[in-house]
Protein backbone atom coordinates (compact mmCIF):
# COMPACT_ATOMS: atom_id res chain seq x y z
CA UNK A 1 137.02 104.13 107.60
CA UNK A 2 133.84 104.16 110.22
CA UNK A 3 131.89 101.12 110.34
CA UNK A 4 128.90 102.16 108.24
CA UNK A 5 131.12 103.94 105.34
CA UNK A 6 132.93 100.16 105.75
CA UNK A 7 129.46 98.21 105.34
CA UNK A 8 128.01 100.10 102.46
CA UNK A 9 131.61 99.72 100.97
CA UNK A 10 130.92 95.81 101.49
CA UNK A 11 127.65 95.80 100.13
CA UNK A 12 129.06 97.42 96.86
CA UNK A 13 131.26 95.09 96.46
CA UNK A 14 129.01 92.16 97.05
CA UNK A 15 126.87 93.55 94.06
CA UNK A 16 129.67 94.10 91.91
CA UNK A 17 130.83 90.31 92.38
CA UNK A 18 127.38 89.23 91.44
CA UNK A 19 127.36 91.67 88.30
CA UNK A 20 130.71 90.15 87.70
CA UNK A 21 130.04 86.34 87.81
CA UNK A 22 126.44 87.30 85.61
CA UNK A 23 128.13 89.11 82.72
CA UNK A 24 130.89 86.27 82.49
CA UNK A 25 128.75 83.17 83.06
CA UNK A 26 127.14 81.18 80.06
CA UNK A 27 123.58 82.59 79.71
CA UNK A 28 122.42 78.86 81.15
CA UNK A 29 124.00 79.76 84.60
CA UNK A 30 123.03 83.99 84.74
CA UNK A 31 119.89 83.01 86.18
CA UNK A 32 121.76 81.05 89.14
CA UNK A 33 124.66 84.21 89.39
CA UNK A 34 121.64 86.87 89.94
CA UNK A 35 120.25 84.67 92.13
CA UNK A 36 122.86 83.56 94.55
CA UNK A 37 122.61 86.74 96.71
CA UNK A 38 121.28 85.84 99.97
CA UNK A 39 118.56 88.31 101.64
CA UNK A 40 121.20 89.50 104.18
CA UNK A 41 123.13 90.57 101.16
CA UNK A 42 120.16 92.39 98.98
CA UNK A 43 119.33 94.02 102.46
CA UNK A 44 122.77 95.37 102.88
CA UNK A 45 122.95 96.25 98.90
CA UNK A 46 119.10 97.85 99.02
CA UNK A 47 120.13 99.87 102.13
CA UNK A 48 123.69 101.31 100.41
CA UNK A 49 121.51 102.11 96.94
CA UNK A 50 118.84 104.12 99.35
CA UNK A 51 121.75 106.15 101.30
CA UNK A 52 123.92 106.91 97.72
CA UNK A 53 120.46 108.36 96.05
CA UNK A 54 119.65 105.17 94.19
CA UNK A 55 115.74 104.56 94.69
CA UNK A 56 115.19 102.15 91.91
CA UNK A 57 117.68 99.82 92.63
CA UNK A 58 117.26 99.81 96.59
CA UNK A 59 113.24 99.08 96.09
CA UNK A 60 114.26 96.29 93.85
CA UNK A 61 116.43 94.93 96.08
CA UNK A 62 114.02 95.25 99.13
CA UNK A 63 111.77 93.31 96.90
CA UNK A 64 113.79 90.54 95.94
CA UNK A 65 114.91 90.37 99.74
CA UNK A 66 111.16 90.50 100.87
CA UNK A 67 110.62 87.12 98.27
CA UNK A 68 112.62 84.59 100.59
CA UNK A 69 110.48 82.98 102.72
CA UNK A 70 113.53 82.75 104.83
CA UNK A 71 113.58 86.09 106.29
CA UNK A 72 113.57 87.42 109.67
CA UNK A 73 110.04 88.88 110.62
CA UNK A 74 112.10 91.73 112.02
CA UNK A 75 113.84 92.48 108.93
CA UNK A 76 110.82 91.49 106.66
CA UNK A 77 109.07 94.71 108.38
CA UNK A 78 112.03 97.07 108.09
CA UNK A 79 112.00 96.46 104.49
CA UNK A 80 108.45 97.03 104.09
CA UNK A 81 109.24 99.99 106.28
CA UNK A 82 111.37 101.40 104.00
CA UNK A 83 109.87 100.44 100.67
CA UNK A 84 106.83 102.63 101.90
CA UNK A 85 109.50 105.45 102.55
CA UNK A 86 110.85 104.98 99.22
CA UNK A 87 107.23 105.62 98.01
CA UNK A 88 105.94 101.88 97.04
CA UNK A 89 103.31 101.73 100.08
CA UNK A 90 101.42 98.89 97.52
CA UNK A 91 104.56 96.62 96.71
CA UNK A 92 105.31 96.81 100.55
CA UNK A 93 101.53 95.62 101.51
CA UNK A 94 101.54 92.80 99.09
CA UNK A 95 104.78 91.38 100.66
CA UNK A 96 103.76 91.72 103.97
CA UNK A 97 100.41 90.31 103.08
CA UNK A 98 101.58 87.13 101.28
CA UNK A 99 104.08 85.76 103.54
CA UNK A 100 101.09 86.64 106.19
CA UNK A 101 99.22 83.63 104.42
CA UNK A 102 102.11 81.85 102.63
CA UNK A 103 103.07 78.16 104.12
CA UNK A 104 105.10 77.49 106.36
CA UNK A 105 102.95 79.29 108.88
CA UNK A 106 104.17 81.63 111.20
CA UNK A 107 103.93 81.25 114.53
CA UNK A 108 102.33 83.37 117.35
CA UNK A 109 105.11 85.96 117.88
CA UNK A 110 105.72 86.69 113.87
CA UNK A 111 101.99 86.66 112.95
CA UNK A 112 101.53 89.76 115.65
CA UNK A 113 104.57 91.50 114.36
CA UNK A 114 103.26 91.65 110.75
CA UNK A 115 99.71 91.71 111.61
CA UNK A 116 100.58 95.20 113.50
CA UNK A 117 102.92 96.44 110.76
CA UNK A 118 100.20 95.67 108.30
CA UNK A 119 97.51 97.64 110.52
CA UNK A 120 99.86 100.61 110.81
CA UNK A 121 101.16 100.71 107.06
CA UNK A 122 96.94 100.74 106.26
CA UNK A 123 96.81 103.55 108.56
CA UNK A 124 99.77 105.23 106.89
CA UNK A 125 98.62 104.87 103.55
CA UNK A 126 94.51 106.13 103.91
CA UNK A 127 92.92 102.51 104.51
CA UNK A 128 91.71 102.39 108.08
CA UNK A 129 89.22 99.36 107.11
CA UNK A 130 91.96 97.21 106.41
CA UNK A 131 93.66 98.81 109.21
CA UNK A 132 90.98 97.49 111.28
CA UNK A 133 90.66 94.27 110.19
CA UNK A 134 94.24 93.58 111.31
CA UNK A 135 93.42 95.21 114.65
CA UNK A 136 90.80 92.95 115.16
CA UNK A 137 92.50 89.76 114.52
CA UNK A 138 95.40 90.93 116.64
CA UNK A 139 92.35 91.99 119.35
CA UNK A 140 90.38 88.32 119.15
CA UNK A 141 93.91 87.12 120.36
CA UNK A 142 94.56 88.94 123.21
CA UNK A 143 92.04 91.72 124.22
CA UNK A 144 95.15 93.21 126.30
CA UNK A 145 97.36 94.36 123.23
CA UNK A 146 97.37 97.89 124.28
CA UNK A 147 99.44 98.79 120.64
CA UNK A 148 96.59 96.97 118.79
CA UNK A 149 94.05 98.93 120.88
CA UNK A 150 95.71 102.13 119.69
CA UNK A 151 95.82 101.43 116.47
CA UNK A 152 92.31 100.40 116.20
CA UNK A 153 91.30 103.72 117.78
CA UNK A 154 93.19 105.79 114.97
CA UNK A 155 91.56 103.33 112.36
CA UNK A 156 88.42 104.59 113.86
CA UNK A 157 89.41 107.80 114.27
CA UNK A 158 90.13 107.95 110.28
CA UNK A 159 86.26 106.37 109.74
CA UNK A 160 84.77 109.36 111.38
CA UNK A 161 83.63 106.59 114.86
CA UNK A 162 85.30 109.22 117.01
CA UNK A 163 82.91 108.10 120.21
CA UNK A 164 84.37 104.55 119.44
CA UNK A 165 88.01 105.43 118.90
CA UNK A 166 87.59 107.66 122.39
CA UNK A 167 86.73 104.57 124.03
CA UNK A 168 89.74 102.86 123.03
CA UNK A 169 92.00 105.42 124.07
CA UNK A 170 90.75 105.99 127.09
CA UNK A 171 90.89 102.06 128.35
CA UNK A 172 94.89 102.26 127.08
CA UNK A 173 95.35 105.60 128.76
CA UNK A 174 94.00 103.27 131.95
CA UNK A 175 96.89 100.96 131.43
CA UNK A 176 99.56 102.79 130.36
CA UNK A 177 98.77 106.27 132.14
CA UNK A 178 102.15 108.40 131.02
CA UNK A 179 101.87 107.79 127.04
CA UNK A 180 102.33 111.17 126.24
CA UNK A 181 100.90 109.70 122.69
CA UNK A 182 98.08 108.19 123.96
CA UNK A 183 97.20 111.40 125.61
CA UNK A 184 97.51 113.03 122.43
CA UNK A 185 95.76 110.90 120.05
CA UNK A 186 92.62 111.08 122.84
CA UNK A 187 93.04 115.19 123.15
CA UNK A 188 93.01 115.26 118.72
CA UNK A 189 90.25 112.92 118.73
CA UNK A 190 88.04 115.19 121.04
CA UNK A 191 89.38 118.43 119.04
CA UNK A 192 88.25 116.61 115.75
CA UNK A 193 84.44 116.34 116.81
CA UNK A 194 84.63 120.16 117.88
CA UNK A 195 85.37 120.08 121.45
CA UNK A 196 88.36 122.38 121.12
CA UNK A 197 88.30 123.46 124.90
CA UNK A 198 87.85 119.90 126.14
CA UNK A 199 90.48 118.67 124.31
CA UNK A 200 92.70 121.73 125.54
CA UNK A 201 91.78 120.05 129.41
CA UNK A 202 92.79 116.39 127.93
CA UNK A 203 96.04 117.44 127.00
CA UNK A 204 96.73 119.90 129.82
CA UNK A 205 98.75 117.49 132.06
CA UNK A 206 101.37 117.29 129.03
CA UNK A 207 102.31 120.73 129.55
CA UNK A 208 104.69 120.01 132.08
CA UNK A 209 106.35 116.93 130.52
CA UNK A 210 109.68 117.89 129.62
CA UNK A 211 109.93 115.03 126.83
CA UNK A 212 107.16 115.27 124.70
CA UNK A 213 108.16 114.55 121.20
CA UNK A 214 108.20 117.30 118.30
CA UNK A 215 104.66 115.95 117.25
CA UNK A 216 103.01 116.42 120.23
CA UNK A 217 104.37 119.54 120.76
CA UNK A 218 102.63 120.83 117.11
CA UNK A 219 99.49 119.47 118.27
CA UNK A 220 99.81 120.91 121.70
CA UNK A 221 100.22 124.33 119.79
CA UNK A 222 97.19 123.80 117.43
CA UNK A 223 95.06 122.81 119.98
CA UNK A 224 95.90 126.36 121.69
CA UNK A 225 95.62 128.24 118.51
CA UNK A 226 92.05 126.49 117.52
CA UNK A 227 90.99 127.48 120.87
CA UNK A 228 91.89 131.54 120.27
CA UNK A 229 94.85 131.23 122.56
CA UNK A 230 98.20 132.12 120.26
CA UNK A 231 100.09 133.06 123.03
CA UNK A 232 100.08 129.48 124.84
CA UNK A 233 100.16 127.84 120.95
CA UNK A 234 103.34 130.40 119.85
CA UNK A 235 105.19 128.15 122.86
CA UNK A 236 104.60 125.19 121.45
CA UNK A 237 104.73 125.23 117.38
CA UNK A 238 108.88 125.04 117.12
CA UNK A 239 109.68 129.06 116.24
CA UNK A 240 106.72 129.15 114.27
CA UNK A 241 103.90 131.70 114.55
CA UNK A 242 100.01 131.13 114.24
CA UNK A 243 99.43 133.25 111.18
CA UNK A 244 102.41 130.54 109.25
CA UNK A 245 100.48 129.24 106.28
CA UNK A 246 100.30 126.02 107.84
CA UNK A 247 99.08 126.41 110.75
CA UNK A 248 96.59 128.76 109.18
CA UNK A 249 94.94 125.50 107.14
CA UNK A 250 95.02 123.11 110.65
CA UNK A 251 94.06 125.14 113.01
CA UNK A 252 90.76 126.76 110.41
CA UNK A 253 90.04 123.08 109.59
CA UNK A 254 89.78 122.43 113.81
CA UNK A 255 87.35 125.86 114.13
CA UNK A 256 85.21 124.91 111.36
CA UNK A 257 84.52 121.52 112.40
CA UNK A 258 83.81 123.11 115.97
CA UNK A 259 81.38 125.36 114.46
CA UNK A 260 79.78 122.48 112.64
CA UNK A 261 79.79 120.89 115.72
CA UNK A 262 77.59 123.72 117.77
């Protein structure tokens, strides 16, 4: 048996113990059988229930897992992570948020870590104002936090502050010169106030990266399509063509918000 088939096999069986010891205990003790899973052991339970096709019980076992003050930062945001996947983006924020402000208080490291996985699961769910209120307190910490800086530009991005958000991306770009991302997010930014050929020339030095994730490459592809070029943009959109339905809606969207832009 591999190691994960072995694990998930575990985390069954730690369940089923617990299920056990509730249905035979006297209904004064269930309450201290359900409860005498650790969060290493809901964790392990919630992530077997998500891989066998069992949504409701791995979200409430994320949740119950994300109620002990106890846990890891680190695993705290990988539940949250995956509660969002799981499609309960609020029940995620609300855990994040209270052990945020819950005692005892975090320290330096932690507060960062869920500060920025707040900011990002704002972003991720429409809310770029609350997205940016985490970005700032990460910001009036240390100015430097080039991930913060990023995130506050998409925040702003998302508000319609494009000028503001190009800013941003431009002083990380001066940091961290090679984040093909970076690049990316600056080129989109440009493209979404209309500037379709300047944000072709922004993005022009990623042609020749051989690494460039699958994202990238789709905007790469739009970019060339919004700017009347499909035979650069057919290179770059993963086998598909500009006239896919798609790609229709993205890159019309990108022309009609140059247009408005003339």
């Amino acid at each position: 048996m591999c190691p994960r088939a072995s694990s998930v096999v575990q985390a069954f069986l730690v369940l089923g113990l617990a299920v056990l010891a509730s249905a035979c205990a006297a209904p004064a003790a269930q309450h201290a059988a359900q409860g005498s899973l650790g969060a290493a052991d809901r964790l392990r339970v919630a992530q077997a229930a998500a891989e066998s096709g069992n949504p409701q019980l791995a979200a409430s076992m994320y949740l119950r897992a994300l109620a002990d003050p106890k846990l890891a930062t680190a695993d705290r945001i990988r539940a949250a992570d995956t509660l969002v996947v799981l499609g309960h983006p609020g029940s995620a924020e609300a855990a994040l948020t209270e052990r945020l402000h819950a005692a005892p208080a975090l320290d330096a490291a932690d507060e960062a870590a869920l500060r920025r996985a707040l900011a990002r699961l704002h972003i991720v769910a429409g809310q770029p104002a609350q997205a940016l209120l985490e970005c700032d307190a990460l910001l009036a910490r240390d100015h430097g936090d080039t991930a913060a800086t990023v995130d506050k530009a998409v925040a702003l991005d998302l508000l319609g502050r494009h000028e503001e958000a190009q800013a941003l991306y431009r002083e990380a770009l001066q940091k961290t010169p090679d984040d093909a991302a970076v690049r990316n997010d600056l080129a989109l930014s440009v493209a979404l106030q209309g500037r379709i050929s300047e944000a072709q020339a922004v993005a022009a030095p990623l042609r020749a990266r051989p690494d460039l994730p699958d994202r990238v490459k789709t905007d790469l592809g739009l970019l060339y399509a919004a700017g009347n070029d499909p035979g650069n943009a057919a290179s770059w959109l993963d086998g598909r063509s500009t006239s896919d339905a798609d790609v229709e809606l993205l890159v019309d969207a990108m022309r009609a918000r140059a247009a408005k832009g003339q």
